[in-house]
N, C-alpha and C. Protein backbone atom coordinates (compact mmCIF):
# COMPACT_ATOMS: atom_id res chain seq x y z
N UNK A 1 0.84 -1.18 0.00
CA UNK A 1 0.00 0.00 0.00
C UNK A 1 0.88 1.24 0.00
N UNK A 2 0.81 2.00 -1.19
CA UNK A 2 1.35 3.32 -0.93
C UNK A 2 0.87 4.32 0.28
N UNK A 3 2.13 5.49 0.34
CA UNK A 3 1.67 6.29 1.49
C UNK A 3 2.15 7.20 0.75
N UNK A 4 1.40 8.50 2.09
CA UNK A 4 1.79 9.48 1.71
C UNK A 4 2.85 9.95 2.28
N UNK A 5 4.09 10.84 1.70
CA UNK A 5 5.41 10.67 2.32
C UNK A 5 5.99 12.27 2.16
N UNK A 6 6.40 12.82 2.98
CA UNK A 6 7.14 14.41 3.28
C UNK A 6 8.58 14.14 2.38
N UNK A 7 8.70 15.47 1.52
CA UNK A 7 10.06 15.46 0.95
C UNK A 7 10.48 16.90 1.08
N UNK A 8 11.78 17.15 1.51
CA UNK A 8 12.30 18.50 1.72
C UNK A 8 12.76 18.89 0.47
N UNK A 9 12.63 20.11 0.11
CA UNK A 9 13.19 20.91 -1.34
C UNK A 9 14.01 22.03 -1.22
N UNK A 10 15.28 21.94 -1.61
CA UNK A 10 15.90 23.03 -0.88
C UNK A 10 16.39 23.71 -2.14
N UNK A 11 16.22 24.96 -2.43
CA UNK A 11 16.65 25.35 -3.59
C UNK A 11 17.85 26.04 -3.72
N UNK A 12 18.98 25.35 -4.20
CA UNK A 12 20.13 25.31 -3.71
C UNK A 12 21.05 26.06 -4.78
N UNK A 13 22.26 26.96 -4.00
CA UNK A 13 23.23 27.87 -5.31
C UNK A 13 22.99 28.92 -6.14
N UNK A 14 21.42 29.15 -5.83
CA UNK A 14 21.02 29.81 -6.98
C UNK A 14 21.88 31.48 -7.19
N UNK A 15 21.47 31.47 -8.49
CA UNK A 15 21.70 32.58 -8.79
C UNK A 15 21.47 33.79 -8.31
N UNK A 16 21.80 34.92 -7.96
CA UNK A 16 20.91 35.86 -7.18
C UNK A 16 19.59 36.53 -8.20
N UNK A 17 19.65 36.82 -9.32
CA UNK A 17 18.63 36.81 -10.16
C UNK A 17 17.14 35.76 -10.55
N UNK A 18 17.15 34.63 -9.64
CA UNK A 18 16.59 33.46 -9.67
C UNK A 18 14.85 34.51 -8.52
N UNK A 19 13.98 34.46 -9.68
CA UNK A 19 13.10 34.36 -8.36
C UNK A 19 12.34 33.72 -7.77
N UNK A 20 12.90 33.74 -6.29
CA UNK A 20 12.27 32.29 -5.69
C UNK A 20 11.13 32.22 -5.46
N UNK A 21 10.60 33.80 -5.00
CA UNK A 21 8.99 33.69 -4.67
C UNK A 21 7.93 33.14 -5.99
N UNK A 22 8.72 33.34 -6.53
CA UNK A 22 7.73 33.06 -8.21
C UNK A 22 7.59 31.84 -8.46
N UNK A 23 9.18 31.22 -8.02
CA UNK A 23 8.94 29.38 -8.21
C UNK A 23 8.24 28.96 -7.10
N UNK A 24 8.37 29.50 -5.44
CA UNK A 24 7.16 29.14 -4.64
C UNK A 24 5.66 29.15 -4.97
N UNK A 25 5.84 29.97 -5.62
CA UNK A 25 4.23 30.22 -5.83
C UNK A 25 3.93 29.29 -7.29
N UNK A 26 4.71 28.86 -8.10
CA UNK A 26 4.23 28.36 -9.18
C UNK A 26 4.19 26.72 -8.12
N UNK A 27 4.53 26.27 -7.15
CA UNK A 27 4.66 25.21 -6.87
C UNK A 27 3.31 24.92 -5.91
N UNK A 28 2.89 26.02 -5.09
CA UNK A 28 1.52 26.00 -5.03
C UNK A 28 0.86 26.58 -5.74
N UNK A 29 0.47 27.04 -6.56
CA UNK A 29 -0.35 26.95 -7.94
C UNK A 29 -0.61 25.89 -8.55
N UNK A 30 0.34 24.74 -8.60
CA UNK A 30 0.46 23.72 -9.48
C UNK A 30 0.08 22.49 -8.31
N UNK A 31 -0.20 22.96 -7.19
CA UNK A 31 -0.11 21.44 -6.02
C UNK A 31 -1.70 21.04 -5.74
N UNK A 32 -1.36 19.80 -6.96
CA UNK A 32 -2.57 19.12 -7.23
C UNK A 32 -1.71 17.27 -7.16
N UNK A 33 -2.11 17.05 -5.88
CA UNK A 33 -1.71 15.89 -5.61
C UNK A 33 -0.63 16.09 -4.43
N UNK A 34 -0.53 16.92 -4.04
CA UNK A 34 0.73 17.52 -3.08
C UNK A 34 0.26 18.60 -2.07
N UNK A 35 1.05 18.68 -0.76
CA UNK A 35 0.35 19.93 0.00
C UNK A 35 1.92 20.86 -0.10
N UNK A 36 2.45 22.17 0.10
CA UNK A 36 3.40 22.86 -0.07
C UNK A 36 3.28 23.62 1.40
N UNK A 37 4.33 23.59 2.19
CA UNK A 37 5.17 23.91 3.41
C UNK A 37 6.21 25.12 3.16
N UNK A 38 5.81 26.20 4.24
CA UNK A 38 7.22 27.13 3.98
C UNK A 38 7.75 27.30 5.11
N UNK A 39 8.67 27.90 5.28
CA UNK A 39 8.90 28.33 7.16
C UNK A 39 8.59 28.45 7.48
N UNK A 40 7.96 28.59 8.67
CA UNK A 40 7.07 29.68 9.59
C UNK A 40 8.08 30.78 10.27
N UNK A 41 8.23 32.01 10.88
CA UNK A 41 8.55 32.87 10.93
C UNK A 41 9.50 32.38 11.71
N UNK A 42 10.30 32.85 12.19
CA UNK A 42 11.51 32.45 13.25
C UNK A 42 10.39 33.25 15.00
N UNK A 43 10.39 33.06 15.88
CA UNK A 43 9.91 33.60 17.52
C UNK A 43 10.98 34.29 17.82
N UNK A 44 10.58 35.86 18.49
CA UNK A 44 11.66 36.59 18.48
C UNK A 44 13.04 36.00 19.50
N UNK A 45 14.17 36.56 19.12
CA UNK A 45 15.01 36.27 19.99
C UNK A 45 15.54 34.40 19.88
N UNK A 46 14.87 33.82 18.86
CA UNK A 46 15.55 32.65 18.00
C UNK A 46 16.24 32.75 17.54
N UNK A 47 17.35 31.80 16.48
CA UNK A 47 17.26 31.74 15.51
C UNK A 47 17.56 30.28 15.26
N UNK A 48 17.00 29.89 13.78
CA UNK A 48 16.81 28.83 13.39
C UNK A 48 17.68 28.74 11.73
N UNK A 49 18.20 27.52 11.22
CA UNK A 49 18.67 27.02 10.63
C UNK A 49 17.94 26.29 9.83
N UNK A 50 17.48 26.18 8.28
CA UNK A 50 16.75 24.98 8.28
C UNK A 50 17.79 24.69 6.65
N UNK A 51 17.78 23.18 6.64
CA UNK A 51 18.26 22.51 5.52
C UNK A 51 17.34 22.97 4.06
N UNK A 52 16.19 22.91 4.49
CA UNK A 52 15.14 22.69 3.22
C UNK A 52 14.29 24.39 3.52
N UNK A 53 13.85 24.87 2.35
CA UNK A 53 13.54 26.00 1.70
C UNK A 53 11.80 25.59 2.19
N UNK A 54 11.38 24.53 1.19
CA UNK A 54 9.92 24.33 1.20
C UNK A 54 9.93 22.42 1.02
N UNK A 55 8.58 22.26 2.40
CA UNK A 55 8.38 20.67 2.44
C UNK A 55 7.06 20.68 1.55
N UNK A 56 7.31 18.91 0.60
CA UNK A 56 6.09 18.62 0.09
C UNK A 56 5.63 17.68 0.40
N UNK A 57 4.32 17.51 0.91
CA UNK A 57 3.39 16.49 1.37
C UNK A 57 2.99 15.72 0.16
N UNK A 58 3.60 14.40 -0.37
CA UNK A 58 2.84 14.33 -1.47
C UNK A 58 2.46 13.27 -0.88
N UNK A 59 0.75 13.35 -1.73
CA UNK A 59 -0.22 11.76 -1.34
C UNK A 59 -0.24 10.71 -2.10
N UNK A 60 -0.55 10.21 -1.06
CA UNK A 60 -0.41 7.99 -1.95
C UNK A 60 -1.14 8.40 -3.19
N UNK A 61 -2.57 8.98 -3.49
CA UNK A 61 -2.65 9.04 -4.46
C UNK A 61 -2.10 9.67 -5.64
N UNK A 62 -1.26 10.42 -5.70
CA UNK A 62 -0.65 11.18 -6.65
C UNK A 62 0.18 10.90 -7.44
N UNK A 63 0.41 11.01 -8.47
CA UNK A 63 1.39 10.39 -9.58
C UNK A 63 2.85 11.25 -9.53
N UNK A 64 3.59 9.78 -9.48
CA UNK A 64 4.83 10.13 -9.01
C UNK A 64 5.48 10.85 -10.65
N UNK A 65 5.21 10.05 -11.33
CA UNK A 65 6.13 10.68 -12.61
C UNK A 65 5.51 12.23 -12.91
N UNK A 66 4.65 12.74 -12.22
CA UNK A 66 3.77 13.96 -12.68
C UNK A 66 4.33 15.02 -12.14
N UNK A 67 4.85 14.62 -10.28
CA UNK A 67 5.50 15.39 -9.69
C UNK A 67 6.98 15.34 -9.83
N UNK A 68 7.43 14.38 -10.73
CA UNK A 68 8.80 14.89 -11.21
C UNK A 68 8.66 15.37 -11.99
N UNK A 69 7.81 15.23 -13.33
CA UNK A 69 8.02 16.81 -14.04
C UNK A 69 7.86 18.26 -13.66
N UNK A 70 6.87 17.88 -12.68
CA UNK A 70 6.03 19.03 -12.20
C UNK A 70 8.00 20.28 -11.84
N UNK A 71 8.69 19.28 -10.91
CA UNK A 71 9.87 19.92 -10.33
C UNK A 71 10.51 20.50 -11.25
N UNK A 72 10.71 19.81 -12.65
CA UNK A 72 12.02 19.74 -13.76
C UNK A 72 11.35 20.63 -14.45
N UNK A 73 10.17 21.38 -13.93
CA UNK A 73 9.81 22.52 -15.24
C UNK A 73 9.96 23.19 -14.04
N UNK A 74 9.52 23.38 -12.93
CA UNK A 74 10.49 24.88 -11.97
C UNK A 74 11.29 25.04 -12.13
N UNK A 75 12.61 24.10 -12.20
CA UNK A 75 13.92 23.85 -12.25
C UNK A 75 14.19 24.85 -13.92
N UNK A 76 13.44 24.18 -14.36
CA UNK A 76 13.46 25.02 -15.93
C UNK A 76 13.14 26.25 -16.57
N UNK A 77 12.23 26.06 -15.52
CA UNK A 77 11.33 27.51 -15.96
C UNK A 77 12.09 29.12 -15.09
N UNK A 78 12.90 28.28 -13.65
CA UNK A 78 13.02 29.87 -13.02
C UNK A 78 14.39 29.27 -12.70
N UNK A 79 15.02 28.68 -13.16
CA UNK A 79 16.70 28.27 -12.61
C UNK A 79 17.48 28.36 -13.91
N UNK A 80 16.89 27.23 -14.43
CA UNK A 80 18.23 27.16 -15.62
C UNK A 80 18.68 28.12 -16.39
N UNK A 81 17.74 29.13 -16.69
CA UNK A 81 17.61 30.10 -17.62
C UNK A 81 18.61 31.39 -16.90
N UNK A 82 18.68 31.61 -16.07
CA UNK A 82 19.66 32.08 -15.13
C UNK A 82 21.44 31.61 -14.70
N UNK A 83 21.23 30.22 -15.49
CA UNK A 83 22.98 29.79 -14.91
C UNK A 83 23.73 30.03 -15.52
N UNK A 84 25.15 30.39 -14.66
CA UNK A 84 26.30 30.56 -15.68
C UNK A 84 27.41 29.51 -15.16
N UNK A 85 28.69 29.92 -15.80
CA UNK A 85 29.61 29.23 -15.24
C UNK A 85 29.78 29.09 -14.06
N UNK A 86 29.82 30.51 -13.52
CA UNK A 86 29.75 30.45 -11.89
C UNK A 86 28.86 30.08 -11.12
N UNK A 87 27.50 29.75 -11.68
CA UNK A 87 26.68 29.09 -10.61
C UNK A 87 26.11 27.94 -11.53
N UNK A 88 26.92 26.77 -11.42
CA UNK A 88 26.54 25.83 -12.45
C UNK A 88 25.93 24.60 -11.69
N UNK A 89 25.78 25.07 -10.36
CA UNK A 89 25.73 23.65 -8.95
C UNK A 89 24.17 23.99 -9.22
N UNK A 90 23.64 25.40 -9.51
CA UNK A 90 22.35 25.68 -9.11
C UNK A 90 20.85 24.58 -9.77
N UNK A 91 19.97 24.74 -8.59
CA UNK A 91 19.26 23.96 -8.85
C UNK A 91 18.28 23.53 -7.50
N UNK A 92 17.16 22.68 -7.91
CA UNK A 92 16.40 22.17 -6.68
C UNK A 92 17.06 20.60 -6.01
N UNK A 93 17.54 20.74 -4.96
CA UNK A 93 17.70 19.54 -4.23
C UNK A 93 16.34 18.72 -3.49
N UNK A 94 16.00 17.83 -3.84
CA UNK A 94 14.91 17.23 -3.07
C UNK A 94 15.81 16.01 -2.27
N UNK A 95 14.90 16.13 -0.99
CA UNK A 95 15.31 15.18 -0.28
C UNK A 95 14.66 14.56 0.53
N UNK A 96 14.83 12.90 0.43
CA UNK A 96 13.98 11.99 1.26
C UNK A 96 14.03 11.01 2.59
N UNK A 97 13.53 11.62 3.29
CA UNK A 97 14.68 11.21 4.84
C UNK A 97 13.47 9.38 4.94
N UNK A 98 14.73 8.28 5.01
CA UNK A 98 14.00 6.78 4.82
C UNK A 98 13.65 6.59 6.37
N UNK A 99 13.52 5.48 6.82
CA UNK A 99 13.15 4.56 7.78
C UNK A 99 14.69 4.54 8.48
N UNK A 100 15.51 4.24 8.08
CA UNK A 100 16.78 3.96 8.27
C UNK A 100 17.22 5.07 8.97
N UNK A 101 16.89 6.43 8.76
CA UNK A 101 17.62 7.78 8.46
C UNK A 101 18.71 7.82 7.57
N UNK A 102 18.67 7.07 6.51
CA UNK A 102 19.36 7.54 5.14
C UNK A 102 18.44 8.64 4.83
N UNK A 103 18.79 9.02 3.57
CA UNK A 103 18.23 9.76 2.92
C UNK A 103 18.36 9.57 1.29
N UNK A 104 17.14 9.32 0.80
CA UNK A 104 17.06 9.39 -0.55
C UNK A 104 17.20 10.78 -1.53
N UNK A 105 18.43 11.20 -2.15
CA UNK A 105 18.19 12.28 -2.46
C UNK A 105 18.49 12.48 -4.31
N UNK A 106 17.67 13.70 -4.70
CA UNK A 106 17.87 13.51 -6.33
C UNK A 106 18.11 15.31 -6.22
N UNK A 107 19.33 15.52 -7.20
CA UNK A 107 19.26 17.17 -7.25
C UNK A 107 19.37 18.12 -8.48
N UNK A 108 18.41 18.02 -9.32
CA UNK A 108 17.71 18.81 -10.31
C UNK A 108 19.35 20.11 -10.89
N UNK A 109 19.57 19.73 -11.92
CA UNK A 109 20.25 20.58 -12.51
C UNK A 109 22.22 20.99 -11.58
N UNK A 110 22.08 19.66 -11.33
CA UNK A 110 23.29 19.73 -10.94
C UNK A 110 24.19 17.60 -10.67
N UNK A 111 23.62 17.14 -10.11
CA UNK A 111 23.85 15.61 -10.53
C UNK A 111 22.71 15.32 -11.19
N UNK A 112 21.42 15.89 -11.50
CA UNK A 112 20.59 15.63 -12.52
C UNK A 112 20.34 16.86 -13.69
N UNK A 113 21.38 16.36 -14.85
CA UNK A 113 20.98 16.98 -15.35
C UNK A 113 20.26 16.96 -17.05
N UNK A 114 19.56 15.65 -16.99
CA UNK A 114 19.04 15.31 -18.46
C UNK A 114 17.31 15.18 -17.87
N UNK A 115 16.34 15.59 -18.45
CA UNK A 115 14.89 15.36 -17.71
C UNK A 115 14.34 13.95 -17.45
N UNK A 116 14.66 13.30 -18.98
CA UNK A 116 13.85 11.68 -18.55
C UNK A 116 14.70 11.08 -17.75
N UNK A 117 16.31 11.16 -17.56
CA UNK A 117 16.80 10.26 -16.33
C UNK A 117 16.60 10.71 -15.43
N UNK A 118 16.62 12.32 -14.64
CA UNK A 118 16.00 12.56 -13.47
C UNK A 118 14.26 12.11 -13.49
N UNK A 119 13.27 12.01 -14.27
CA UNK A 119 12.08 11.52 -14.35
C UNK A 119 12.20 9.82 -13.57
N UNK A 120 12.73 9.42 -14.84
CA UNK A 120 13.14 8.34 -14.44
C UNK A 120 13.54 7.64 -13.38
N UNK A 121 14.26 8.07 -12.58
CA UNK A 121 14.89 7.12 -11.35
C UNK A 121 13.89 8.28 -10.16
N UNK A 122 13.28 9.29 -10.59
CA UNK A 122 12.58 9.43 -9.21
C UNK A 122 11.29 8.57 -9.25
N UNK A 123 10.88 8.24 -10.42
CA UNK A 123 9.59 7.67 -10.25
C UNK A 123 9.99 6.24 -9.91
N UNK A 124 10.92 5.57 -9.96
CA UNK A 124 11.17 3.84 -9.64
C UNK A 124 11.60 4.32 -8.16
N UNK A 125 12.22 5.34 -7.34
CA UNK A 125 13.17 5.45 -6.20
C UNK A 125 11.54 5.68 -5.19
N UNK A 126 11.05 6.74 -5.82
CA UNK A 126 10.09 7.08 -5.35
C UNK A 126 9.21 6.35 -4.79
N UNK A 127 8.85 5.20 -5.84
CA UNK A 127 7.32 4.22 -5.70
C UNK A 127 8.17 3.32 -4.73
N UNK A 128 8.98 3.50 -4.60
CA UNK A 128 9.64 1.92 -4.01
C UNK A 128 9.72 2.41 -2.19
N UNK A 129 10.19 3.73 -2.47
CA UNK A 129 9.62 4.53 -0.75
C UNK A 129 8.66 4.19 -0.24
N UNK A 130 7.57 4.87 -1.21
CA UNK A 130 6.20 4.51 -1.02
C UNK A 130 5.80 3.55 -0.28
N UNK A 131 6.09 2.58 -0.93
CA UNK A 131 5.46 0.97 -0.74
C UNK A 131 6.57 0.22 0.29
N UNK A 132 7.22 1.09 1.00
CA UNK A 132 7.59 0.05 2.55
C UNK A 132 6.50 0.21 3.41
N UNK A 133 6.79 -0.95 4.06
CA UNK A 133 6.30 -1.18 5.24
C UNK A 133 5.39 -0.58 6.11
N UNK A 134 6.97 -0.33 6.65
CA UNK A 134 6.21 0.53 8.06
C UNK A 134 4.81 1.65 7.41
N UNK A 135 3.98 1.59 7.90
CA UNK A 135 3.38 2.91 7.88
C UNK A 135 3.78 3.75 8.46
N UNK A 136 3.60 3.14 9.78
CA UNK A 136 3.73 4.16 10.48
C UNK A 136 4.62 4.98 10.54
N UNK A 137 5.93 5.03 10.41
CA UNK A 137 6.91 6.42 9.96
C UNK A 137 6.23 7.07 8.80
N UNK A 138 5.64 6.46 8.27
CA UNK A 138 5.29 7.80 6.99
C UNK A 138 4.60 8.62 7.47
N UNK A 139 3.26 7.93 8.28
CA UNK A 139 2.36 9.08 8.97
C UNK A 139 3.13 9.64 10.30
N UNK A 140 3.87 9.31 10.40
CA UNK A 140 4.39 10.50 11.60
C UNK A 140 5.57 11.21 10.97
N UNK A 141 6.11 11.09 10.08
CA UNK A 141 7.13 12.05 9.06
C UNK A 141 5.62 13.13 8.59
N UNK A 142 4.73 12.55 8.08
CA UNK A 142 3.89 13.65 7.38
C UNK A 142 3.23 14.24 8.73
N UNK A 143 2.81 13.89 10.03
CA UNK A 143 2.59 14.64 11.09
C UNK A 143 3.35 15.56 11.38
N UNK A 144 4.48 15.32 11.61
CA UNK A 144 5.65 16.18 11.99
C UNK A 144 5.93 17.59 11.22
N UNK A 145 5.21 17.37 9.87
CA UNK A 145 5.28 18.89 9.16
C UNK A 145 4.14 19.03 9.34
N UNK A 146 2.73 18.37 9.45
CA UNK A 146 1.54 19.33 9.27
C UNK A 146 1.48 20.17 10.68
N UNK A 147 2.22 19.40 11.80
CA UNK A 147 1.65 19.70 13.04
C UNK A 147 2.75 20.72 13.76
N UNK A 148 4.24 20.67 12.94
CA UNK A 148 5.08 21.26 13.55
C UNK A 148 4.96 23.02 13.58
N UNK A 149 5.59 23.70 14.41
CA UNK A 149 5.63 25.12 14.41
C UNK A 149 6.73 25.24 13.47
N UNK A 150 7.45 24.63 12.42
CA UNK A 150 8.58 24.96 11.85
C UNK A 150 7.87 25.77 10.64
N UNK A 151 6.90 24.64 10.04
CA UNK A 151 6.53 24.71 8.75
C UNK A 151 4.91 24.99 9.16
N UNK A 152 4.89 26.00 7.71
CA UNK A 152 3.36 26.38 7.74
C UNK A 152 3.20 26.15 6.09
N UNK A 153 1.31 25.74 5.67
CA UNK A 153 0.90 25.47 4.50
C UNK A 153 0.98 26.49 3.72
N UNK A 154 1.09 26.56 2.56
CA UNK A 154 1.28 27.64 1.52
C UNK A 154 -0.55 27.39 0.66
N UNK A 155 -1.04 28.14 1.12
CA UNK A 155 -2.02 28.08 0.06
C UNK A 155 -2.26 29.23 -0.63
């Protein structure tokens, strides 16, 4: 049985010309099969660190090969068009924290950089997440962002 499973997106190197609010917002605009997470504000007199930019809730039902394109046209649409020599790392890092605490990770325009092989191995890496076991870490990985004070929904 698939689940639904939290993936961190960290949009990584970019260019300073890159705009991010525009790819945030095209990513909830487009989150049909997915819920979209941003920071929540830092509490005064904090401060906080976070690895990942924006978390995505995506659901068992949702098509995995849909939400890898869905990424590789942000990646396309508000990154690539912006790189030069000097920022050639730039790009979206997604990342998938397992059962294990490995992490499954694929990173858009920098070790991925052809569309159908990044398509490709996220949708076989992906479904194969999916379909472990345990449930129960999935629903408490996806608790942990709906319920945490870190992250708030982007709608």
């Amino acid at each position: 049985m698939a689940n639904d499973i939290s993936m961190g997106i960290g949009l990584a190197n970019l260019p300073s010309d890159v705009d991010v609010a525009a790819l945030k917002r095209f990513l909830v605009e487009e989150s049909d099969g997915y819920e979209v997470y941003k920071l929540a504000p830092a509490k005064p007199g904090s401060i906080r660190g976070a690895a990942f930019d924006i978390m995505l809730i995506f659901y068992a039902a949702g098509s995995v090969a849909s939400i890898a394109a869905l990424l590789w046209m942000a990646y396309d649409k508000f990154i690539a068009p912006k790189k030069s020599k000097e920022t050639d790392s730039a790009g979206i890092y997604i990342g998938i924290r397992n059962q294990d605490d490995s992490v499954t990770d694929f990173w858009i325009g920098n070790t991925h950089k052809r569309r159908e092989i990044f398509v490709k191995e996220f949708e076989l890496k992906v479904t194969s997440i999916r379909e472990q076991d345990d449930q129960g870490f999935w629903e408490e990985s996806v608790t942990e962002v709906r319920e945490s004070e870190t992250w708030i929904r982007e709608e």
